[in-house]
C-alpha atoms as a PDB file:
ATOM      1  CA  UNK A   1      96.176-101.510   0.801  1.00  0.00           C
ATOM      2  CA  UNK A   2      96.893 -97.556  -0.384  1.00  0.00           C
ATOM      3  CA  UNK A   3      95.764 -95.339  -2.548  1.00  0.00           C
ATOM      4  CA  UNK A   4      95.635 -92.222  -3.871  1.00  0.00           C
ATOM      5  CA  UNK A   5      93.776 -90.560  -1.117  1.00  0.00           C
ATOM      6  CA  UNK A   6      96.005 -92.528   1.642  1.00  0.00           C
ATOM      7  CA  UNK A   7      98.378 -90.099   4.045  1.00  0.00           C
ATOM      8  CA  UNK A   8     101.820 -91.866   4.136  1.00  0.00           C
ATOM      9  CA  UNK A   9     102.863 -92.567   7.360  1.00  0.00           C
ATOM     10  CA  UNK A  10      99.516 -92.095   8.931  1.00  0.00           C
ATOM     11  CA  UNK A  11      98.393 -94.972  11.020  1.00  0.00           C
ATOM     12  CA  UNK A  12      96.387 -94.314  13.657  1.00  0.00           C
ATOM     13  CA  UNK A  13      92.416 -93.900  12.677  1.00  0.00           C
ATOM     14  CA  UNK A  14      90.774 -91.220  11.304  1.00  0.00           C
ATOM     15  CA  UNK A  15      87.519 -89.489  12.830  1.00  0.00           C
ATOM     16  CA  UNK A  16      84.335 -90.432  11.424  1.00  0.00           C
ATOM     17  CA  UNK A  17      83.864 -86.948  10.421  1.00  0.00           C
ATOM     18  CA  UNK A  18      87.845 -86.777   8.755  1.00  0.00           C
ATOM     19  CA  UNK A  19      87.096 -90.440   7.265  1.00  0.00           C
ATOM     20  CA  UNK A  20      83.611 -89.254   5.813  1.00  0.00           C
ATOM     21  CA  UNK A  21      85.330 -86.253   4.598  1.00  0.00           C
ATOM     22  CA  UNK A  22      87.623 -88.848   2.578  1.00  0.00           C
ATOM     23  CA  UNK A  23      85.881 -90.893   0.917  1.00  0.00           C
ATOM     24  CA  UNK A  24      83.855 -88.038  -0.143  1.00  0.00           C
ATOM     25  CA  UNK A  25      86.738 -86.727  -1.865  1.00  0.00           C
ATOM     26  CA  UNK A  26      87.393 -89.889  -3.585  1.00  0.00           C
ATOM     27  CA  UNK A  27      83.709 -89.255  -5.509  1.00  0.00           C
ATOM     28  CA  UNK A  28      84.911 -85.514  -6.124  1.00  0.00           C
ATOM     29  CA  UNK A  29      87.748 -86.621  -7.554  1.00  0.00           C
ATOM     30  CA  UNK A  30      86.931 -90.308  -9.050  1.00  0.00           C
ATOM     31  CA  UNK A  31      82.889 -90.494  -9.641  1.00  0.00           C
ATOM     32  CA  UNK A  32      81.752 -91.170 -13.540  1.00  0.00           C
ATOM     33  CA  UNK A  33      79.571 -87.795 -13.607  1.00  0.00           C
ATOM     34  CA  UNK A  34      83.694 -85.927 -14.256  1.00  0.00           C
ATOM     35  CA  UNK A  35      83.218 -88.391 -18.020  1.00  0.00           C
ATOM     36  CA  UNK A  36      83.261 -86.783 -21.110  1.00  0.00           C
ATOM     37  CA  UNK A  37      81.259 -89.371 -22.387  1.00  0.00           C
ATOM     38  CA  UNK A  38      78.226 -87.998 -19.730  1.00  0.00           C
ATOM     39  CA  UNK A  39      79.116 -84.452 -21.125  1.00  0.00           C
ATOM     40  CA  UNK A  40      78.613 -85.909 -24.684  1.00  0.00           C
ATOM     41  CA  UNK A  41      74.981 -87.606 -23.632  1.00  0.00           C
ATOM     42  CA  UNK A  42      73.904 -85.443 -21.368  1.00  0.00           C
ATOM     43  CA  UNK A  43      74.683 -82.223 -23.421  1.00  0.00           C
ATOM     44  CA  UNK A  44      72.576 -83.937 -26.334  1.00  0.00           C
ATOM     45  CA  UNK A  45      75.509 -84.542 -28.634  1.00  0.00           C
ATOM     46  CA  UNK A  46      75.132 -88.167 -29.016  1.00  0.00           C
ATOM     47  CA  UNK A  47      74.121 -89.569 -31.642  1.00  0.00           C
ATOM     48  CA  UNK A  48      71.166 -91.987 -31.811  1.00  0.00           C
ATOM     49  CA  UNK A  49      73.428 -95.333 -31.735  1.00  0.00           C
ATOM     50  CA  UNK A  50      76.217 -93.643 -29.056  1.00  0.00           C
ATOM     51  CA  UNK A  51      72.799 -93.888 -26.928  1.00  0.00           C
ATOM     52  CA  UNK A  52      72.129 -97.004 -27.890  1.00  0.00           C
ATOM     53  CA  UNK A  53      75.453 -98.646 -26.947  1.00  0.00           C
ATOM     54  CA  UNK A  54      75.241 -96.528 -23.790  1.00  0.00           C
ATOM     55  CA  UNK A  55      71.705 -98.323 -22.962  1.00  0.00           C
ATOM     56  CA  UNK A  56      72.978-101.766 -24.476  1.00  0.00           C
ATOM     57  CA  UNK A  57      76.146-101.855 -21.997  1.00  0.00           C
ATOM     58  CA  UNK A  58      74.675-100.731 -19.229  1.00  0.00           C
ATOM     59  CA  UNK A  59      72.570-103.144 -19.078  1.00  0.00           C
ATOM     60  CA  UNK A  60      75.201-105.660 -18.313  1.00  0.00           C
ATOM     61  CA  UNK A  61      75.484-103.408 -14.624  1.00  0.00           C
ATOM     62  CA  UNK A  62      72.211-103.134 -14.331  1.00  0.00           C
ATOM     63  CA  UNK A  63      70.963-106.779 -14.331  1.00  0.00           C
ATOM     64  CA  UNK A  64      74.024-107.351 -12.237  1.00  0.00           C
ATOM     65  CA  UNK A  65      73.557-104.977  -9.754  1.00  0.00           C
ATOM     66  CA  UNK A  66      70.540-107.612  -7.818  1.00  0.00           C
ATOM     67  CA  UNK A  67      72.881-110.567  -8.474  1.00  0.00           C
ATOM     68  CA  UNK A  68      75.886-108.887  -6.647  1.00  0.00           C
ATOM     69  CA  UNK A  69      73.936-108.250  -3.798  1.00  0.00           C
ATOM     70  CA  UNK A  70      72.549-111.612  -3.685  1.00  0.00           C
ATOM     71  CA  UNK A  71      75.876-112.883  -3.304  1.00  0.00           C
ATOM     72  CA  UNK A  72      76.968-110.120  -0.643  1.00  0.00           C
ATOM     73  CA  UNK A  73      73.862-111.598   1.200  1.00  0.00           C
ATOM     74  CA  UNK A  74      74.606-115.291   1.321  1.00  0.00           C
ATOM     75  CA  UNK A  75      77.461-114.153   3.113  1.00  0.00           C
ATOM     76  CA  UNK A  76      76.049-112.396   5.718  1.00  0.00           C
ATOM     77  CA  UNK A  77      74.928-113.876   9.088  1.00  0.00           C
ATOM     78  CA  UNK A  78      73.859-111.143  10.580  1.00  0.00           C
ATOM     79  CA  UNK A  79      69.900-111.007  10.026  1.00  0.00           C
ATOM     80  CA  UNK A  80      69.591-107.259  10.378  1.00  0.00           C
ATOM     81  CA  UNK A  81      72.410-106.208   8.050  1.00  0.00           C
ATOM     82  CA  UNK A  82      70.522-109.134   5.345  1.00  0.00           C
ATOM     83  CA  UNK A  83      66.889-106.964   6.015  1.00  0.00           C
ATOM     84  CA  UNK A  84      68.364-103.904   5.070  1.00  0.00           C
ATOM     85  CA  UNK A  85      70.242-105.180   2.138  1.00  0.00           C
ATOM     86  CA  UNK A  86      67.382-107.505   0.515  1.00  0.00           C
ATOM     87  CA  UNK A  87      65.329-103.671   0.041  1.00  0.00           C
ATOM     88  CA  UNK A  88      68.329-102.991  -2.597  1.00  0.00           C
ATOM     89  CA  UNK A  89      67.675-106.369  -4.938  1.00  0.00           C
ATOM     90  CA  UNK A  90      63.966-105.352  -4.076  1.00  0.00           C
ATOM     91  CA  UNK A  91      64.318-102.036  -6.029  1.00  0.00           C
ATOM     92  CA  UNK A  92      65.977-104.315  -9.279  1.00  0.00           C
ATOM     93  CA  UNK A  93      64.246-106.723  -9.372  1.00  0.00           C
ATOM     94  CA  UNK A  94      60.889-105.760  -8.457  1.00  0.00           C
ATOM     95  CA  UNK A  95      57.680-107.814  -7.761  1.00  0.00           C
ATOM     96  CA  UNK A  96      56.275-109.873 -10.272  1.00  0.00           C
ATOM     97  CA  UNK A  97      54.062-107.433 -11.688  1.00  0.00           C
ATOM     98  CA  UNK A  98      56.261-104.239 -11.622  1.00  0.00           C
ATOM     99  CA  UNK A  99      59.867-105.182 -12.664  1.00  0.00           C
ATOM    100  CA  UNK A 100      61.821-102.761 -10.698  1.00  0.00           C
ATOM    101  CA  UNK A 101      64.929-101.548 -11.771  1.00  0.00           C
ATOM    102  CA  UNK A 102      65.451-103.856 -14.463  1.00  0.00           C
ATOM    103  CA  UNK A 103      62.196-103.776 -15.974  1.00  0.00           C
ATOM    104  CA  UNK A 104      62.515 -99.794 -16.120  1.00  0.00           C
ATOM    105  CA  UNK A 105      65.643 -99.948 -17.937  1.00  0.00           C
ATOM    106  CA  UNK A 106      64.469-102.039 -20.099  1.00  0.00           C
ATOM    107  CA  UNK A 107      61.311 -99.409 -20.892  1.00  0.00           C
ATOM    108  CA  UNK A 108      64.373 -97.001 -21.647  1.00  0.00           C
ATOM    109  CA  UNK A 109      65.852 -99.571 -24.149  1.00  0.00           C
ATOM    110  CA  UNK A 110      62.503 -99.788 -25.969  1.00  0.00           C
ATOM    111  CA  UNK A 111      62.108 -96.044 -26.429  1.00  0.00           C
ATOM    112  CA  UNK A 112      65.563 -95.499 -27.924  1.00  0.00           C
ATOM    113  CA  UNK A 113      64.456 -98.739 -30.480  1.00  0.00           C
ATOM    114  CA  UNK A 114      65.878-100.914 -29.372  1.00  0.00           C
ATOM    115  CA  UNK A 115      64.300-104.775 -29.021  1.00  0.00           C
ATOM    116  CA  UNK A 116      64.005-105.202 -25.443  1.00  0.00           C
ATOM    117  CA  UNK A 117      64.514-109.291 -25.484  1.00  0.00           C
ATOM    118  CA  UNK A 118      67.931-108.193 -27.999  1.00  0.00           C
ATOM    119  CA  UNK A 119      69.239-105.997 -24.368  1.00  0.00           C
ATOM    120  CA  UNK A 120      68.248-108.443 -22.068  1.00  0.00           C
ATOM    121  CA  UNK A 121      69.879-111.336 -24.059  1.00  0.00           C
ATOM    122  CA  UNK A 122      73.102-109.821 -23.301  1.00  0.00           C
ATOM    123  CA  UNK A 123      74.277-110.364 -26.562  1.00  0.00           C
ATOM    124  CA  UNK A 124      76.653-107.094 -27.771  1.00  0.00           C
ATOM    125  CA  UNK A 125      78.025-106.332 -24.967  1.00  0.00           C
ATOM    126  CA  UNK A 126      81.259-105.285 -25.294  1.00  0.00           C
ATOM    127  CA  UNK A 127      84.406-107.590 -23.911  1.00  0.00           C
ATOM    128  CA  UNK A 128      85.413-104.488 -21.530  1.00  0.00           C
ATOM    129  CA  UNK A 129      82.036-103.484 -20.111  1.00  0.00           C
ATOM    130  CA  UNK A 130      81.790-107.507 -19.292  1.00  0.00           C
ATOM    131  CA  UNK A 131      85.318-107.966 -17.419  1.00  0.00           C
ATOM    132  CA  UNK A 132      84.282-104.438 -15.300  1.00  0.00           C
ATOM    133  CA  UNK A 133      81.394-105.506 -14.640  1.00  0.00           C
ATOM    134  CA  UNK A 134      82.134-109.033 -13.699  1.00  0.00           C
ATOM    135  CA  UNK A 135      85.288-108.013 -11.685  1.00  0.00           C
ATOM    136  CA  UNK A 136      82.465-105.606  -9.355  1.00  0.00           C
ATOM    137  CA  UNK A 137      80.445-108.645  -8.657  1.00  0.00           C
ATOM    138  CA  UNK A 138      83.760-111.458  -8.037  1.00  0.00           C
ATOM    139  CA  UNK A 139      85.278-108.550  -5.565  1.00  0.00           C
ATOM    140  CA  UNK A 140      81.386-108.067  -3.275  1.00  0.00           C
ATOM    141  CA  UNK A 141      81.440-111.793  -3.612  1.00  0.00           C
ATOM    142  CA  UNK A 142      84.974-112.592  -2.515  1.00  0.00           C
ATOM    143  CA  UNK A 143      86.323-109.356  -0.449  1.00  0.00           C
ATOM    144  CA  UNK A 144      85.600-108.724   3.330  1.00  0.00           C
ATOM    145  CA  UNK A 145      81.895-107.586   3.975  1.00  0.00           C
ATOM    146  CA  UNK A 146      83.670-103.763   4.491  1.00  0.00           C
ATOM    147  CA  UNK A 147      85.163-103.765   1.385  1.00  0.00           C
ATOM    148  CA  UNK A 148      81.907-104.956  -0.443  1.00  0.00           C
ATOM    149  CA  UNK A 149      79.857-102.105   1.676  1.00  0.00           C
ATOM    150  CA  UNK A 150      82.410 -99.369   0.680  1.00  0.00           C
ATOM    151  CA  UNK A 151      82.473 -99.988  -2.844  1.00  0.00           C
ATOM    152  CA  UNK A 152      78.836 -99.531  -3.086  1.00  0.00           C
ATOM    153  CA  UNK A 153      78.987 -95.774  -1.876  1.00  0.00           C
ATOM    154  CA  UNK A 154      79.127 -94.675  -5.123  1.00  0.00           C
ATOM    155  CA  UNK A 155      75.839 -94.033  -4.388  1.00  0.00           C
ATOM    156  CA  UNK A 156      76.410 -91.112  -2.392  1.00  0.00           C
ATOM    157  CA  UNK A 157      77.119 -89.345  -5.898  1.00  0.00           C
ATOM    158  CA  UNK A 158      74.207 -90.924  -8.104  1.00  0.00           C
ATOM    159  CA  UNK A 159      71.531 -88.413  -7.263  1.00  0.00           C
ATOM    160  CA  UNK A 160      73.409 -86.296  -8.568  1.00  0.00           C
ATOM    161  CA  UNK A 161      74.216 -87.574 -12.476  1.00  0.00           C
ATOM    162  CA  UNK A 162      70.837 -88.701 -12.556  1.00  0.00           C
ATOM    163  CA  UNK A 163      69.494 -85.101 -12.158  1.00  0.00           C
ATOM    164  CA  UNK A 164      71.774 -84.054 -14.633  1.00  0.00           C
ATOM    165  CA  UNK A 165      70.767 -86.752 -16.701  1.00  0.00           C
ATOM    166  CA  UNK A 166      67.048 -86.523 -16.472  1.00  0.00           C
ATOM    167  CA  UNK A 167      67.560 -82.797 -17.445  1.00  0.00           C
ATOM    168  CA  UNK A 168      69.968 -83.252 -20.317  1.00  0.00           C
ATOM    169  CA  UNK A 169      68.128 -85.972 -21.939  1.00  0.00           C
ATOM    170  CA  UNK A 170      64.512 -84.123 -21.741  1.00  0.00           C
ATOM    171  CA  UNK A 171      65.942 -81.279 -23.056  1.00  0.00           C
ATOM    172  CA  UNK A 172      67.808 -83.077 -25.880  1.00  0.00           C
ATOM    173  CA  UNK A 173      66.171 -86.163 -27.036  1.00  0.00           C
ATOM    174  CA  UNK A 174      62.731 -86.853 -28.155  1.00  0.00           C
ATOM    175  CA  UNK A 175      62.611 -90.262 -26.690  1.00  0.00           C
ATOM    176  CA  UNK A 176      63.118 -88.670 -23.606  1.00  0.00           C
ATOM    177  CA  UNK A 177      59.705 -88.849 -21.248  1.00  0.00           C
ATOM    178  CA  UNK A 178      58.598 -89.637 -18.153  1.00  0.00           C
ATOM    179  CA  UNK A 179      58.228 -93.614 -19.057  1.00  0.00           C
ATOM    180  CA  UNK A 180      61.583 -94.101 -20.942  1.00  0.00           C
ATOM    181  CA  UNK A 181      63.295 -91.820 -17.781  1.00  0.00           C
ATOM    182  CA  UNK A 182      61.474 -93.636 -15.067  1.00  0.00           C
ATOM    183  CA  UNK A 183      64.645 -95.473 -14.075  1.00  0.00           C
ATOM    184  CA  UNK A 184      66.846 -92.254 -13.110  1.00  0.00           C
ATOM    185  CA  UNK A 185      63.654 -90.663 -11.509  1.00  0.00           C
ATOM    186  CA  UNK A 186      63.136 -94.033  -8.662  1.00  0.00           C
ATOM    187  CA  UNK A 187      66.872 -94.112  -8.180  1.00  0.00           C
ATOM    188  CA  UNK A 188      66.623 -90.016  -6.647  1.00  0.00           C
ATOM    189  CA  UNK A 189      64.360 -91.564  -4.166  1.00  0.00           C
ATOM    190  CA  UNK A 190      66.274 -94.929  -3.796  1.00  0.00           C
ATOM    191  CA  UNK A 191      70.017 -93.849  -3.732  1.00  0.00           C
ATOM    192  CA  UNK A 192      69.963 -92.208  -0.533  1.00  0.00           C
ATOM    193  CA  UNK A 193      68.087 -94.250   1.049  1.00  0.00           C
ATOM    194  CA  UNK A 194      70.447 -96.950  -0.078  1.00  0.00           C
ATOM    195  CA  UNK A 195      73.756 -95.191   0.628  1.00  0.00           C
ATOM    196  CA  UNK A 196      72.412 -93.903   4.225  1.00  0.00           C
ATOM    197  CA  UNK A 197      72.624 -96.972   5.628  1.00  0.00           C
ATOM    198  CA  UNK A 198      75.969 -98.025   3.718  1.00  0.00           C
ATOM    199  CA  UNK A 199      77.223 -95.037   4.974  1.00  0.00           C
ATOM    200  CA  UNK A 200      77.044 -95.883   9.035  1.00  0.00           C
ATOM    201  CA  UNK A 201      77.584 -99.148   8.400  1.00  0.00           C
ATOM    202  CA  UNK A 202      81.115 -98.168   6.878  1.00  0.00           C
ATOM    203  CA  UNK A 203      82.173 -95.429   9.340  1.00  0.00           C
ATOM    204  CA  UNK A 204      80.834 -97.703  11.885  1.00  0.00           C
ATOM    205  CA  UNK A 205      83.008-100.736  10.891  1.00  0.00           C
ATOM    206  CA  UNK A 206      85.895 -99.133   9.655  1.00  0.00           C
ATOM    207  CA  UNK A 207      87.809 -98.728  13.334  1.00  0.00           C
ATOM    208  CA  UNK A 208      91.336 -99.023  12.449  1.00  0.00           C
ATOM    209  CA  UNK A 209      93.454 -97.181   9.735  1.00  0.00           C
ATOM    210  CA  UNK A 210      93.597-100.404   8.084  1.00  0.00           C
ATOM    211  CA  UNK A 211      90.237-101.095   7.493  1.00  0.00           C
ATOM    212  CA  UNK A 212      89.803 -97.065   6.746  1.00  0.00           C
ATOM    213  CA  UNK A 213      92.542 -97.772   3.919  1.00  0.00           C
ATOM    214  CA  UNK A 214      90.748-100.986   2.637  1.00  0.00           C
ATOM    215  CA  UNK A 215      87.526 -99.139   2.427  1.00  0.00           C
ATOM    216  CA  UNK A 216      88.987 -96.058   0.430  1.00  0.00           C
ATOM    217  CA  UNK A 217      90.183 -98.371  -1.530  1.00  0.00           C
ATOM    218  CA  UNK A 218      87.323-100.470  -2.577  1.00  0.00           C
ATOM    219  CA  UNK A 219      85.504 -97.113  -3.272  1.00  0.00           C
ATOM    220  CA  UNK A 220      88.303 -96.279  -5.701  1.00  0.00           C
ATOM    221  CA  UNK A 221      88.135 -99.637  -7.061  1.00  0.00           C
ATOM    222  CA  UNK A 222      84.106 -98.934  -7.703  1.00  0.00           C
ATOM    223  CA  UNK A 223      85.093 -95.786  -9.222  1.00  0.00           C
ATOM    224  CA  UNK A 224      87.883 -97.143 -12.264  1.00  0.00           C
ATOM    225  CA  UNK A 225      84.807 -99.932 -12.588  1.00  0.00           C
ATOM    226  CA  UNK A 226      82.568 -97.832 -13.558  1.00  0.00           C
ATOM    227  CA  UNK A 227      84.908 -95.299 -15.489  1.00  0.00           C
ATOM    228  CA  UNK A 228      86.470 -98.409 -17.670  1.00  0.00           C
ATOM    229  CA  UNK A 229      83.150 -98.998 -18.714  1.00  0.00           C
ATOM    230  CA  UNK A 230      82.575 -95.759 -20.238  1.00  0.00           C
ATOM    231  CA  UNK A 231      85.985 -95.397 -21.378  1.00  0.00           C
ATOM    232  CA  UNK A 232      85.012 -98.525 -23.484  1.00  0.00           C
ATOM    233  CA  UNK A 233      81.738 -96.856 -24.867  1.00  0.00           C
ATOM    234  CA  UNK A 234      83.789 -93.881 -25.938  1.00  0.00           C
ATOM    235  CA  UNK A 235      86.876 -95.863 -27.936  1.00  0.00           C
ATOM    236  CA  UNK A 236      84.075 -98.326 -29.387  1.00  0.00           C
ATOM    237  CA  UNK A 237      81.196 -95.663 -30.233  1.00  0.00           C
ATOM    238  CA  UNK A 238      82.691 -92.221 -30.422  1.00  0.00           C
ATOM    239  CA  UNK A 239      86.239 -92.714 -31.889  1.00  0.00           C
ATOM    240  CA  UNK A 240      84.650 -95.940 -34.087  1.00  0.00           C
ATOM    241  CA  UNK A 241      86.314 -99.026 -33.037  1.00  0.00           C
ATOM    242  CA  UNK A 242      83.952-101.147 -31.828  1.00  0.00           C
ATOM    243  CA  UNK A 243      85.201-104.728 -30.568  1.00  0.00           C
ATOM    244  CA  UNK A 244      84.629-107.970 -32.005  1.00  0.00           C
ATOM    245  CA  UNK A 245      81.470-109.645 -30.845  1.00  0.00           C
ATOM    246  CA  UNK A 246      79.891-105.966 -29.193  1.00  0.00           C
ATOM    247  CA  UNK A 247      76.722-104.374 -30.973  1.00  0.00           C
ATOM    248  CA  UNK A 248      76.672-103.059 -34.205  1.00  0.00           C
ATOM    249  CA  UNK A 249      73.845-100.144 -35.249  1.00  0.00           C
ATOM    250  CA  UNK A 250      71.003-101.649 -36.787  1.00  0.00           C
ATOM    251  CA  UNK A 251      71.124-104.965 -34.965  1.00  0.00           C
ATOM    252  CA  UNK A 252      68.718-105.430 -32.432  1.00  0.00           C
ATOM    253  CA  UNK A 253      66.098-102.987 -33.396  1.00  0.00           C
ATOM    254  CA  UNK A 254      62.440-103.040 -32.243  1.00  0.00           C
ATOM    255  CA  UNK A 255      60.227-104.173 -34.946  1.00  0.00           C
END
């Protein structure tokens, strides 16, 4: 498979420096943090419902995020490449007494007022966020192991947008704290951590131009996944047209 960042006619394999150097590009070019609807949130011009759709949908990757990897994992026979992966359902889900992942986003829901049980229901979501989201989980479930690892190097960007996130929304929002932002804050630690394995193991594995190509290309498939979704927050929240069956302000409020 091509894309964008392919050479035509290029077939034998790229370095691992070179190939790095690619896919790198493709999060220059491709990553979510380039969104006007990040420039809208983070520079404080949302308005109080625009950041509660934003929390509402992505919820619908966040609890998904755990289950995605559980599926990449019941594929995988290799023991070690399982013990590294089970740390990143580990930082979701949590333990029993401290949530994870999950549970923190779910602190960020309540302090924007919303009804935590409303965002965990997945009810609202809209129909686009849902077919994104669901298409990320089908392709780690159903594409090679490579393809699965590759498209989770987003997270070599995420540090990133969640600095500029923790920044914009303390300096914008008064529900901003250290509680309701105590997802982004975990994820500076976790992310690299994450990706640094994810990393070797792709420039490890991808040995032919092929699987180079395949990989590029399931990063750029990560990429429109998580751009579609905000493309959908912006035409339903922003411009006003929000779908059938997705939240509406004042539903789903904390009492």
């Amino acid at each position: 498979m091509k894309d964008a960042f392919s050479e035509p006619g290029q077939d034998q394999a790229q370095s691992r420096e070179d190939f790095e150097a690619r896919l790198r590009a493709i999060g220059a070019a491709r990553y979510h943090d380039r969104h006007p609807f990040h420039e809208r949130l983070h520079g404080g011009h949302c308005t109080p419902d625009e950041v509660r759709a934003w929390v509402i949908n992505r919820w619908m990757y966040q609890s998904r995020i755990p289950m995605k990897d559980a599926a990449f994992m019941s594929r995988v026979e290799d023991p070690d490449l399982r013990r590294h992966w089970r740390k990143r359902i580990e930082d979701h889900d949590g333990g029993i007494a401290e949530g994870g992942g999950i549970r923190r986003w779910l602190a960020l829901a309540q302090a924007v007022g919303l009804d935590p049980d409303y965002v965990a229901s997945g009810v609202g979501i809209m129909p686009a966020t849902r077919f994104a989201v669901d298409a990320y989980v089908r392709f780690v479930r159903d594409m090679p192991l490579l393809d699965a690892v590759a498209a989770s190097l987003t997270e070599l960007f995420a540090p990133k947008i969640h600095a500029q996130r923790i920044e914009g929304l303390l300096a914008h929002y008064d529900f901003a704290d250290d509680s309701s932002l105590s997802y982004f804050r975990k994820r500076l630690t976790e992310a690299p951590e994450d990706v640094k394995f994810g990393l070797d193991y792709v420039l490890t594995h991808a040995d032919t131009r092929e699987k180079q190509d395949a990989a590029a290309a399931a990063l750029v498939f990560k990429t429109d996944v998580l751009w579609a979704q905000l493309d959908a927050l912006w035409h339903g929240y922003v411009e006003g047209n929000i779908p059938p069956g997705a939240w509406r302000p004042g539903e789903g409020m904390a009492k």
